[in-house]
Protein backbone atom coordinates (compact mmCIF):
# COMPACT_ATOMS: atom_id res chain seq x y z
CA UNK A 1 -19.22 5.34 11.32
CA UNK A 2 -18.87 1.88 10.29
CA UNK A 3 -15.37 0.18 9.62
CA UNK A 4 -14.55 -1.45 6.64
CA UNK A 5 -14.09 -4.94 6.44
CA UNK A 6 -10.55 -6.70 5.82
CA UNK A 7 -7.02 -5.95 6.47
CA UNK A 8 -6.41 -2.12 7.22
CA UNK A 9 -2.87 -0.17 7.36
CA UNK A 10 -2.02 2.34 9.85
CA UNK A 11 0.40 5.28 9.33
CA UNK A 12 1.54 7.70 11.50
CA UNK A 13 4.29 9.63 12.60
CA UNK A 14 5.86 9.77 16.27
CA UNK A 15 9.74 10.84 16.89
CA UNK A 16 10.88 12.58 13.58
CA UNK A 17 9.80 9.15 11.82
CA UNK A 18 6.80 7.32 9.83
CA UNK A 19 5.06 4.23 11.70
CA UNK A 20 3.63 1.97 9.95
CA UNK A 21 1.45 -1.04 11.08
CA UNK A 22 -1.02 -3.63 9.57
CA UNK A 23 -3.80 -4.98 10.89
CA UNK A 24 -5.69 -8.40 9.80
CA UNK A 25 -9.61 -8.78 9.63
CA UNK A 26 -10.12 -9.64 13.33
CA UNK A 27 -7.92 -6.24 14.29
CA UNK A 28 -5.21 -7.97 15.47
CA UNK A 29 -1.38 -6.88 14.75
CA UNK A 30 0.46 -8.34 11.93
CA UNK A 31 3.18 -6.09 11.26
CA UNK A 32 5.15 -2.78 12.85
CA UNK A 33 7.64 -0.44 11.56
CA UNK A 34 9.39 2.65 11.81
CA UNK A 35 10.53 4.59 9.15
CA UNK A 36 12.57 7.43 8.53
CA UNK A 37 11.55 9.88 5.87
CA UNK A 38 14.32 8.98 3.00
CA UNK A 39 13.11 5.58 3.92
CA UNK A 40 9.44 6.02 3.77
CA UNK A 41 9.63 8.35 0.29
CA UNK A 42 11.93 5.62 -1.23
CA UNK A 43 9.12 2.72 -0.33
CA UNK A 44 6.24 5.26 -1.51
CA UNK A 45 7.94 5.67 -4.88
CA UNK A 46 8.28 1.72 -5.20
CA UNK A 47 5.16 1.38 -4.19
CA UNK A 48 4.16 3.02 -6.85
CA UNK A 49 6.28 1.90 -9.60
CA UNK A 50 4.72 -1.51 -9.16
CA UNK A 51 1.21 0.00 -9.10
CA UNK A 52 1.92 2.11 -12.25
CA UNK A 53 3.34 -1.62 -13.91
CA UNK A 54 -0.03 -3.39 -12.72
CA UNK A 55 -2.01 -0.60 -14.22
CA UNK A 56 -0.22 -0.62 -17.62
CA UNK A 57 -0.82 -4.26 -17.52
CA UNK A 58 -4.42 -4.18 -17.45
CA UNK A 59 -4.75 -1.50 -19.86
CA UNK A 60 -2.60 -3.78 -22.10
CA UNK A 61 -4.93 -6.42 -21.45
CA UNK A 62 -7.93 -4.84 -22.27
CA UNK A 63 -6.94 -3.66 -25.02
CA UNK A 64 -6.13 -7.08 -25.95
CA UNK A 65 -9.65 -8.44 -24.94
CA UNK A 66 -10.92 -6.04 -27.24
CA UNK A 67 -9.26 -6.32 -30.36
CA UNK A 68 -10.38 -10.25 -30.34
């Protein structure tokens, strides 16, 4: 199978706690942490506030593009 090209995240889970590690385009380390749960559910749900935000603001501007 052939790997995708770019940055890639990692997540796992090891000790009662979520790792998490990021990886640039030549596979090399840029990032490591360790999260526990609360801690990993409260970054999903950001996570996804700010995607949810994003994706209301390109609805908003399509619909804007095509009312011109």
């Amino acid at each position: 199978m052939a790997r995708q090209e770019g940055s890639r995240w990692d997540v796992g889970t090891k000790d009662n706690a979520i790792t998490l590690e990021r990886f640039d385009d030549g596979d090399e380390r840029v990032s490591e942490d360790v999260l526990q749960v609360d801690e990993a559910r409260e970054l999903a749900a950001l996570l996804t506030k700010h995607a949810d935000k994003l994706d209301a603001s390109d609805e908003d501007d399509s619909t804007d593009e095509s009312s011109d």
